[in-house]
C-alpha atoms as a PDB file:
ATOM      1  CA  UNK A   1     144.989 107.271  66.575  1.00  0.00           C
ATOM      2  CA  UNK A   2     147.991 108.558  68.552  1.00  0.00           C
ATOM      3  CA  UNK A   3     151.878 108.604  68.484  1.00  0.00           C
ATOM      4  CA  UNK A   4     154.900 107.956  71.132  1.00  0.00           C
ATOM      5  CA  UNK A   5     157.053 110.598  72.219  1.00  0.00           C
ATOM      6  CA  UNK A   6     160.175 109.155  73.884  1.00  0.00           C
ATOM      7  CA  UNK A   7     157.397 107.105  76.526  1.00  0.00           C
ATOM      8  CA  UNK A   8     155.052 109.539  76.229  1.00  0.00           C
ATOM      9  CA  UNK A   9     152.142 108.269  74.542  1.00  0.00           C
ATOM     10  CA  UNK A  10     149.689 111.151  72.850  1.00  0.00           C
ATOM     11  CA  UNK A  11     146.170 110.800  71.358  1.00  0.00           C
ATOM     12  CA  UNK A  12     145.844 112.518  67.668  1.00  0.00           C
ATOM     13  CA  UNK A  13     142.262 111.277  66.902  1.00  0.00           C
ATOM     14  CA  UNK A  14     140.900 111.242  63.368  1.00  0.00           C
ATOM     15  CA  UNK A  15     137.111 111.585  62.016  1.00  0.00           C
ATOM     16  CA  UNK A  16     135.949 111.136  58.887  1.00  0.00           C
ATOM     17  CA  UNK A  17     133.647 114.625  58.490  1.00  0.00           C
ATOM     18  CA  UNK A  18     133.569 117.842  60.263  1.00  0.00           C
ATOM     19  CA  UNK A  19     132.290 117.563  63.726  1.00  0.00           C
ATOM     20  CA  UNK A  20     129.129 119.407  64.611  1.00  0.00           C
ATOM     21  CA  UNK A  21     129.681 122.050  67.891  1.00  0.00           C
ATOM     22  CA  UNK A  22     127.774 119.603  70.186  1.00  0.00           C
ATOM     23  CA  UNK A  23     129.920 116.833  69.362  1.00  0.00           C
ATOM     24  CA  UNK A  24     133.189 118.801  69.443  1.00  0.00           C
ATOM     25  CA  UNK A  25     132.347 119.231  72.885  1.00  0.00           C
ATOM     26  CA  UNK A  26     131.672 115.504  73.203  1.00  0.00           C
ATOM     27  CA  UNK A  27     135.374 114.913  72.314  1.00  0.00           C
ATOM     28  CA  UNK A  28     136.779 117.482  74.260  1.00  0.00           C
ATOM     29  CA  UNK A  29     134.914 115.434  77.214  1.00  0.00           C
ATOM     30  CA  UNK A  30     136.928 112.096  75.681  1.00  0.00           C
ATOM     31  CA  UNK A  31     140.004 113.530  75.648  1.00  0.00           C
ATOM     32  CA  UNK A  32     139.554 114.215  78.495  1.00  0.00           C
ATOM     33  CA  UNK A  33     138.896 110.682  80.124  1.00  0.00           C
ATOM     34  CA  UNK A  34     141.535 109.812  77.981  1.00  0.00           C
ATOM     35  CA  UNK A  35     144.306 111.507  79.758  1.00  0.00           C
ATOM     36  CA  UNK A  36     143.056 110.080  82.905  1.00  0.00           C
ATOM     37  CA  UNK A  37     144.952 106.931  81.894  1.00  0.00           C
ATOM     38  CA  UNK A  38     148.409 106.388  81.652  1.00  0.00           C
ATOM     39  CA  UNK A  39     150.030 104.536  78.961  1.00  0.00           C
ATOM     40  CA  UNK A  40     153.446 103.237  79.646  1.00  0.00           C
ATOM     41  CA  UNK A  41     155.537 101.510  76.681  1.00  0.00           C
ATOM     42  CA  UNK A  42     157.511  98.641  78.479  1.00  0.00           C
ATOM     43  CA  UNK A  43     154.228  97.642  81.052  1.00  0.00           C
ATOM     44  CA  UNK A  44     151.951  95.253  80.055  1.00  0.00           C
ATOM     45  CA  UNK A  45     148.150  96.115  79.832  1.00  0.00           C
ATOM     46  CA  UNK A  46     146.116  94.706  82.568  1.00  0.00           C
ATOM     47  CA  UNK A  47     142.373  94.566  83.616  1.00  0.00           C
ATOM     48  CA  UNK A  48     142.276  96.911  87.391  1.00  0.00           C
ATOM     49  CA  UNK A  49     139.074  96.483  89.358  1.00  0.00           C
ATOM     50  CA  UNK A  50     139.307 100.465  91.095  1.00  0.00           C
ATOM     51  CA  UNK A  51     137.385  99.158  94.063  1.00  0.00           C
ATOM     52  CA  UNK A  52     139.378  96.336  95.620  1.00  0.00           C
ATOM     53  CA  UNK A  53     142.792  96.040  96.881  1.00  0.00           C
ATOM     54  CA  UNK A  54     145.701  95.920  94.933  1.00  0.00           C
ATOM     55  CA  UNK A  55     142.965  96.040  91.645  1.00  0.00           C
ATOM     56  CA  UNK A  56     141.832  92.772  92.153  1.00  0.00           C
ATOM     57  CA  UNK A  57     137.939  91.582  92.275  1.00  0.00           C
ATOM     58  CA  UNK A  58     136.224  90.564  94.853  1.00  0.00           C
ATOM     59  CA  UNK A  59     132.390  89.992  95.631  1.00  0.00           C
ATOM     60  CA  UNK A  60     132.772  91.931  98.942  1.00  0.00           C
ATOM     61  CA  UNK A  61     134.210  94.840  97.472  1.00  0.00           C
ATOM     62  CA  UNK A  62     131.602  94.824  94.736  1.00  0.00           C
ATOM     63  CA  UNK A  63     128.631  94.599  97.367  1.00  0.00           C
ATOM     64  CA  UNK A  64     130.165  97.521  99.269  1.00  0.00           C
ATOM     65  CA  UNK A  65     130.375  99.512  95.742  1.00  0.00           C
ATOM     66  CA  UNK A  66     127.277  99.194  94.683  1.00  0.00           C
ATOM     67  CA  UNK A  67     126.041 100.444  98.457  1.00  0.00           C
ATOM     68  CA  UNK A  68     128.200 103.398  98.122  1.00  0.00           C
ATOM     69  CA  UNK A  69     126.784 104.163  94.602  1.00  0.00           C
ATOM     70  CA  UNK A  70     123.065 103.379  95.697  1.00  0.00           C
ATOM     71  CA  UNK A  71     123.060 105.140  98.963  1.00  0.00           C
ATOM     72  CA  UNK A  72     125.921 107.952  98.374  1.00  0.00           C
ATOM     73  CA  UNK A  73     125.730 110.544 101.151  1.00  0.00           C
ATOM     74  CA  UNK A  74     123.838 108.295 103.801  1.00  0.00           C
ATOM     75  CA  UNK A  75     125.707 105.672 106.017  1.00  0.00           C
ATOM     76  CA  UNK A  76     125.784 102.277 104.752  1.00  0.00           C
ATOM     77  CA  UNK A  77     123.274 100.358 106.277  1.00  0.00           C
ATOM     78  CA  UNK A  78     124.543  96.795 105.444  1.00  0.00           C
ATOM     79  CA  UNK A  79     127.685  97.872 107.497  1.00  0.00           C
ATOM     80  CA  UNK A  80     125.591  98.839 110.352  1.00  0.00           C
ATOM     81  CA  UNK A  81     123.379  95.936 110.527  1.00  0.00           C
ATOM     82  CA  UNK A  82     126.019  93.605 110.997  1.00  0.00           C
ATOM     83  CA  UNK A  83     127.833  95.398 113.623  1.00  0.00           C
ATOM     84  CA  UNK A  84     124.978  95.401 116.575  1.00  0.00           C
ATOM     85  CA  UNK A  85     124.462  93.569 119.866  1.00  0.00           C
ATOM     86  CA  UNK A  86     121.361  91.270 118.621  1.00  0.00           C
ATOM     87  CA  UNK A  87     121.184  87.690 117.675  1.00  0.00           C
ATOM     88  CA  UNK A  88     121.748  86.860 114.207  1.00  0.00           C
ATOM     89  CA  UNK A  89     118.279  86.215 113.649  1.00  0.00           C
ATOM     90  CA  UNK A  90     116.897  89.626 114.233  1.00  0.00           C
ATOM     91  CA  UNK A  91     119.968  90.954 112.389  1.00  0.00           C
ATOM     92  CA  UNK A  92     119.210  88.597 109.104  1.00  0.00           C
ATOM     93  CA  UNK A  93     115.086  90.034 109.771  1.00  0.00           C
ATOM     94  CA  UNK A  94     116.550  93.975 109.859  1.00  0.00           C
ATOM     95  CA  UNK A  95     118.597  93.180 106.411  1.00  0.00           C
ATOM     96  CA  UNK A  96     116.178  91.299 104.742  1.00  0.00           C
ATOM     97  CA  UNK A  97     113.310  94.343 105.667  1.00  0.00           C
ATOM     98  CA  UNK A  98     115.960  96.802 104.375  1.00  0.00           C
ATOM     99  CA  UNK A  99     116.327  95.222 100.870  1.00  0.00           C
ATOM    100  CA  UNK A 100     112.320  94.971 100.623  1.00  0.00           C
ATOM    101  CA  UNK A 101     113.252  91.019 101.078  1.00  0.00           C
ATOM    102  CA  UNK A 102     110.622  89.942 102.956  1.00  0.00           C
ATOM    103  CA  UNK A 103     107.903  87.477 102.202  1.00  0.00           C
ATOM    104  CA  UNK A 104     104.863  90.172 102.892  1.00  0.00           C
ATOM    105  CA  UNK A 105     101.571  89.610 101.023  1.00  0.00           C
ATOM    106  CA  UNK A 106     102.946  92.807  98.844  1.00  0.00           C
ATOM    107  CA  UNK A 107     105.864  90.389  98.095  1.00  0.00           C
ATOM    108  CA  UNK A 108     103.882  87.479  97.062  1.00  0.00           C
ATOM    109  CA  UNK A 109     101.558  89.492  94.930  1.00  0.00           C
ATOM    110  CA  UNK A 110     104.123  91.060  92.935  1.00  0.00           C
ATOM    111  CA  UNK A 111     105.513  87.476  92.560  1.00  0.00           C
ATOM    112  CA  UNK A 112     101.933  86.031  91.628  1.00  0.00           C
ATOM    113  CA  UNK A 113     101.691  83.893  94.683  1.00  0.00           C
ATOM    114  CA  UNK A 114      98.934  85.603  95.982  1.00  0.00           C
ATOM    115  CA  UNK A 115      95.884  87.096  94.663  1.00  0.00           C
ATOM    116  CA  UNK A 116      95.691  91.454  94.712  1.00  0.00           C
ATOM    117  CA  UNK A 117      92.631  90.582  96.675  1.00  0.00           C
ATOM    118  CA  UNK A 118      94.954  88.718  99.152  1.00  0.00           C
ATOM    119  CA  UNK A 119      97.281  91.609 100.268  1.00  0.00           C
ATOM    120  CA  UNK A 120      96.005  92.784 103.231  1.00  0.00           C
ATOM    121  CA  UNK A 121      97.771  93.767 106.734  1.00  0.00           C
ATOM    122  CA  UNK A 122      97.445  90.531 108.916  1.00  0.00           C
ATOM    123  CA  UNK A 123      97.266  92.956 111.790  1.00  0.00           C
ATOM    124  CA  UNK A 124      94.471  95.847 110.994  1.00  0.00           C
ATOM    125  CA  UNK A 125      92.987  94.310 108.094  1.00  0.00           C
ATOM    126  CA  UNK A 126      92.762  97.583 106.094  1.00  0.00           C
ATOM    127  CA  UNK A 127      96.060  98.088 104.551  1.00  0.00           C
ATOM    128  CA  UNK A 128      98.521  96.245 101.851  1.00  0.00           C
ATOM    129  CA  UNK A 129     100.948  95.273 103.795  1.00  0.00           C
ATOM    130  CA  UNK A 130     104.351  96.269 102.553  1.00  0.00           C
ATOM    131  CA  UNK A 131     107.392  96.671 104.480  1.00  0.00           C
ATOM    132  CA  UNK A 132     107.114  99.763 105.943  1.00  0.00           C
ATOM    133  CA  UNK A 133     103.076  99.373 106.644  1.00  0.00           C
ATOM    134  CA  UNK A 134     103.913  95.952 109.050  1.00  0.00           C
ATOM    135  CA  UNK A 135     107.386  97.448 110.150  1.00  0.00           C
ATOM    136  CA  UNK A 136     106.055 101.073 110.511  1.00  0.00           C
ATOM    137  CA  UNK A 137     103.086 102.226 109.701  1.00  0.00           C
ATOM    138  CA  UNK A 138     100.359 100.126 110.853  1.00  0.00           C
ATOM    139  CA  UNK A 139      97.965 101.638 113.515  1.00  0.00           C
ATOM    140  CA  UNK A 140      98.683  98.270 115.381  1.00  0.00           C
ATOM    141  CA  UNK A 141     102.544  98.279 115.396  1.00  0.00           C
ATOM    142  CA  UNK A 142     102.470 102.434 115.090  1.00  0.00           C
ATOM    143  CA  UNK A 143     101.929 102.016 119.055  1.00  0.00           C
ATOM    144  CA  UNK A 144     104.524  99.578 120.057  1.00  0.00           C
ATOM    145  CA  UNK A 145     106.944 102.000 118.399  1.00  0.00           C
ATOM    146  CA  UNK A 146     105.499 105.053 120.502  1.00  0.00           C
ATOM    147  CA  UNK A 147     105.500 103.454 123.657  1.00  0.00           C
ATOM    148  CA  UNK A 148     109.158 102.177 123.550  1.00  0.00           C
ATOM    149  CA  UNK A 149     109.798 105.910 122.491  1.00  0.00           C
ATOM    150  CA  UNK A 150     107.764 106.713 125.355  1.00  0.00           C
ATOM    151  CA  UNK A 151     109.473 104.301 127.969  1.00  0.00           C
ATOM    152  CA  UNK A 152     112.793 106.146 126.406  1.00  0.00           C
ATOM    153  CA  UNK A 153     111.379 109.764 127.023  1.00  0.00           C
ATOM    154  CA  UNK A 154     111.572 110.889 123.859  1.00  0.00           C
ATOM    155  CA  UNK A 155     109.937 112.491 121.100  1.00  0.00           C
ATOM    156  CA  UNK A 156     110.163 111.390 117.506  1.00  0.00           C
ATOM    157  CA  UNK A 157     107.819 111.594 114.177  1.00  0.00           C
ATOM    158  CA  UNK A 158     107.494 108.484 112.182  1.00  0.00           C
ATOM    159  CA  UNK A 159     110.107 107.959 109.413  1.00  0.00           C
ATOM    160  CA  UNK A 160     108.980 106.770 106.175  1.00  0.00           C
ATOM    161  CA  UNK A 161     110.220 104.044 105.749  1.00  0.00           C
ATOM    162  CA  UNK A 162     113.211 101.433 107.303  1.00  0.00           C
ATOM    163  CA  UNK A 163     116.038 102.953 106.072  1.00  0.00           C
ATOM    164  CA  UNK A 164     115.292 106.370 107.542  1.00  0.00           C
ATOM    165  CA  UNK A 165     114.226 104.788 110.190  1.00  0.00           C
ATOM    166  CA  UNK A 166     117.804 103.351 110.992  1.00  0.00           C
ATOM    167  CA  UNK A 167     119.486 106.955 110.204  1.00  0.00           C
ATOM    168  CA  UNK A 168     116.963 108.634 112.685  1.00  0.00           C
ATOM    169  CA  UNK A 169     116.843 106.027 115.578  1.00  0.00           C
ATOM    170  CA  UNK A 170     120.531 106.723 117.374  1.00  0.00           C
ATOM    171  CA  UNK A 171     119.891 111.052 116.839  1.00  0.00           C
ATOM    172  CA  UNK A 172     117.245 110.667 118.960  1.00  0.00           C
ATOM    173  CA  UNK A 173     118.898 110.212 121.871  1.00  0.00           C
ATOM    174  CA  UNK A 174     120.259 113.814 122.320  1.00  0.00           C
ATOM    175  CA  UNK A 175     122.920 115.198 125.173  1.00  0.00           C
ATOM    176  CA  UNK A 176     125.726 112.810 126.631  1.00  0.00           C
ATOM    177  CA  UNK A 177     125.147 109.390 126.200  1.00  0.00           C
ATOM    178  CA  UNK A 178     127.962 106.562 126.428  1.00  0.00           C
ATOM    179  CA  UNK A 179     128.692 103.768 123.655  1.00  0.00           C
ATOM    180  CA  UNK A 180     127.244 101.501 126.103  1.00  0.00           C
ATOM    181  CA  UNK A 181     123.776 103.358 126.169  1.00  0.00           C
ATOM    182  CA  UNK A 182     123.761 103.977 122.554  1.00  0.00           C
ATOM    183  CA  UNK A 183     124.815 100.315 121.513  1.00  0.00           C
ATOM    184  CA  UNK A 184     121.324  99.133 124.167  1.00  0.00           C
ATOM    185  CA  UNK A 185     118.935 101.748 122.290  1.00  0.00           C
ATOM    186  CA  UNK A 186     120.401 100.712 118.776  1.00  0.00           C
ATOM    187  CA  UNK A 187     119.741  97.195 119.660  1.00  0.00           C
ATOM    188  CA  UNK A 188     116.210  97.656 120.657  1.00  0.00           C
ATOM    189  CA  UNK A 189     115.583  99.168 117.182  1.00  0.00           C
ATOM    190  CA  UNK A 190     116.626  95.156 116.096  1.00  0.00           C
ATOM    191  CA  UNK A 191     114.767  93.832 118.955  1.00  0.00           C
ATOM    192  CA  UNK A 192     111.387  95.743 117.718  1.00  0.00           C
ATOM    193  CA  UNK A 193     111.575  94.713 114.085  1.00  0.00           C
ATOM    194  CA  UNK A 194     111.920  90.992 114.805  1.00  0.00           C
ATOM    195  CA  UNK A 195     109.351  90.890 117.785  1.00  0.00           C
ATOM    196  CA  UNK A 196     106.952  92.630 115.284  1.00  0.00           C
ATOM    197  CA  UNK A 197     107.781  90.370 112.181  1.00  0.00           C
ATOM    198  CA  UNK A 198     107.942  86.951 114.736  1.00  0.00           C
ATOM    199  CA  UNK A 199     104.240  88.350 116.144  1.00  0.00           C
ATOM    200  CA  UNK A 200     102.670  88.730 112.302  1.00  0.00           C
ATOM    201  CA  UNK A 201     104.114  85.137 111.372  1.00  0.00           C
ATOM    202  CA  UNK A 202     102.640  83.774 114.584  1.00  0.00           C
ATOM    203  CA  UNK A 203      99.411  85.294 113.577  1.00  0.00           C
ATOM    204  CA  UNK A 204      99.325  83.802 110.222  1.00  0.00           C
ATOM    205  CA  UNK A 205     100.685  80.607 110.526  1.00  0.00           C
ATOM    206  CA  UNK A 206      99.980  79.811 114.170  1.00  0.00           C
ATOM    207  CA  UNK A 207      96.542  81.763 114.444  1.00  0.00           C
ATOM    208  CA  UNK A 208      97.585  83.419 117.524  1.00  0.00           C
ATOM    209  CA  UNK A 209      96.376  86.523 118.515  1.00  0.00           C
ATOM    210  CA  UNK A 210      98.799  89.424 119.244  1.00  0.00           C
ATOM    211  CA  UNK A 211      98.069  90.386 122.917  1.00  0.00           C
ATOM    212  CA  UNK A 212     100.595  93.717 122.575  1.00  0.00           C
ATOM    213  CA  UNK A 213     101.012  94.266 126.379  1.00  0.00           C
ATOM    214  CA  UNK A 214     102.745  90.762 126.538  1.00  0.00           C
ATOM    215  CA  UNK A 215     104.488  91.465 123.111  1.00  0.00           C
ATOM    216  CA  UNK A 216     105.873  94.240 124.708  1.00  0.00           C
ATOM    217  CA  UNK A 217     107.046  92.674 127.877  1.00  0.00           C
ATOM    218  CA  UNK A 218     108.914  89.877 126.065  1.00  0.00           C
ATOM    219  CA  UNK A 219     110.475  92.819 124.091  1.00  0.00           C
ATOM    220  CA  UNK A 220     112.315  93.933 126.973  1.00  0.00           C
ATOM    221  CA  UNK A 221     112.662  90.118 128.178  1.00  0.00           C
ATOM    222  CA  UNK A 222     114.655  89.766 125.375  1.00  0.00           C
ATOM    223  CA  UNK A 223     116.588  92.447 125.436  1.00  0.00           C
ATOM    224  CA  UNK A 224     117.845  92.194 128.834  1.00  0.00           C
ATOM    225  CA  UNK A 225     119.280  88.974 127.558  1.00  0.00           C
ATOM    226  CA  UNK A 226     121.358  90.577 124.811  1.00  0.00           C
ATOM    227  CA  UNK A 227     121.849  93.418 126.866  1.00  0.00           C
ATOM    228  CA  UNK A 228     123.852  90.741 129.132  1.00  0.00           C
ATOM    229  CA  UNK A 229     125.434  89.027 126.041  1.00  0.00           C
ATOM    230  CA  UNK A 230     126.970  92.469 125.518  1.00  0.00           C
ATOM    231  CA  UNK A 231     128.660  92.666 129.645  1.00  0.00           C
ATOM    232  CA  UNK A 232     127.611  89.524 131.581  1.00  0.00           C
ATOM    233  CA  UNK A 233     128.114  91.593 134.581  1.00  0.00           C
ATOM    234  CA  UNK A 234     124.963  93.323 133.643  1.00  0.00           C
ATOM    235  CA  UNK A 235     122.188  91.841 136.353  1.00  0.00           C
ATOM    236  CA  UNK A 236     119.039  93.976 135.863  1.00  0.00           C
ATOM    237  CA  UNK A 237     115.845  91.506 134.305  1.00  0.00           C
ATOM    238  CA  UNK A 238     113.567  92.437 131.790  1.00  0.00           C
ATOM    239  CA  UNK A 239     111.011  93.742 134.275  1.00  0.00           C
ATOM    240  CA  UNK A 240     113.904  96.383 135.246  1.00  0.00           C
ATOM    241  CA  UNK A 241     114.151  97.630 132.056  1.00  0.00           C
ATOM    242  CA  UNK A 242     110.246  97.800 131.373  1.00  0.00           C
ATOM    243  CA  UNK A 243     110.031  99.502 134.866  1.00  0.00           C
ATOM    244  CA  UNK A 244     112.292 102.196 134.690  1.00  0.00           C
ATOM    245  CA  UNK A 245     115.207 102.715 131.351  1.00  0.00           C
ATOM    246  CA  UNK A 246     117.222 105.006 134.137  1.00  0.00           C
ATOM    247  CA  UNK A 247     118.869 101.226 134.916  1.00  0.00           C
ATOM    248  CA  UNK A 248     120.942 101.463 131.578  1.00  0.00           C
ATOM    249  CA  UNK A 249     122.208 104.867 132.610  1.00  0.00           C
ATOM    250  CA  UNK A 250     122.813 103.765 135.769  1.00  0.00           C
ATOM    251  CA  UNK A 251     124.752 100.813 135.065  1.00  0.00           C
ATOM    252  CA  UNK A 252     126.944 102.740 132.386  1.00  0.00           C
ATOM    253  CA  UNK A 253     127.943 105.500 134.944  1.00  0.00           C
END
């Protein structure tokens, strides 16, 4: 198995036939890993967890693993969707569409609770809806999402789904913008997911029509009240926002 040197500790592995040339490279790979770790004589072997502080465990720094591992490369979104400006209700609707968490008619077929024949977009009737078709893609919603782009003056091209969605939203503001008008435009991203989710729930369980003109006035309704949760010194309404978005420029001058 191995031998100690003074309190060096080295590896002299045995096998009991020849080793073919694929597998001799397979041990050359072990060894390898091997020498990674260092043995020490006196110390006594304990279990390290590489992720946490000081090699302990913890449930937090498991979660933020695992995101690291699933979405290497690309900012983690769980970070990001507790850090905005909204309520903690459209935050917990933003997380839960992220991890494919909520209860669509997708959702409840998969899970048996509704019929295949049962899956259809509350809104135009024609689609499954998953996440992304309710969130995204709809023909319905689809237009909510181009007129706030719209209101913005900007230009964008659907993403395909939530996640790029979050990546994209901030890059399109281009030039000089402050943290205070990027912090507003990240929130309304929040703001449009929940008034969209909120509007198919009270369509389904409430059997109220979506009138989208006053969908999209209490969109900015609400988010000149966050807006103010974020400076109360801020004193433009909703109908100021919906009128002209130059207000949040001209307030962060």
């Amino acid at each position: 198995m191995g031998y100690w040197l003074e309190d060096t500790w080295y590896w002299n592995l045995k096998w009991r036939r020849p080793l073919k040339a694929s597998e001799t490279l397979m041990v050359q790979s072990l060894m390898s890993d091997l020498n990674l770790a260092a043995i020490h004589r006196l110390k006594e072997d304990r279990l390290i967890w590489e992720w946490g502080k000081d090699g302990d465990y913890t449930v937090n720094s498991c979660m933020l693993a695992l995101e690291r591992i699933r979405y290497a490369g690309s900012p983690t979104y769980v970070t990001n969707v507790w850090k905005s400006i909204c309520p903690p209700k459209t935050e917990m609707t933003l997380w839960l569409a992220l991890n494919e968490g909520l209860c669509t008619r997708a959702f409840l077929v998969k899970r048996h609770v509704l019929s295949p024949q049962e899956d259809k977009c509350p809104f135009c009737e024609q689609h499954s809806e998953s996440v992304s078709h309710i969130l995204l893609h709809c023909q319905v919603v689809w237009k909510l999402w181009n007129k706030i782009v719209d209101w913005r003056g900007l230009s964008w091209v659907m993403p395909y789904g939530l996640d790029d969605l979050q990546c994209q939203w901030l890059g399109l503001l281009q030039g000089n913008h402050c943290k205070f008008e990027r912090t507003v435009w990240g929130g309304f991203m929040f703001n449009i997911v929940w008034t969209i989710w909120n509007a198919r729930n009270n369509l389904i369980f409430e059997d109220q029509k979506p009138i989208w003109e006053d969908i999209l006035w209490l969109l900015f309704y609400f988010a000149a009240g966050w807006i103010r949760n974020l400076n109360s010194l801020f004193w433009y309404t909703g109908a100021d926002l919906y009128r002209n978005h130059e207000c949040i420029s001209a307030w962060s001058a």
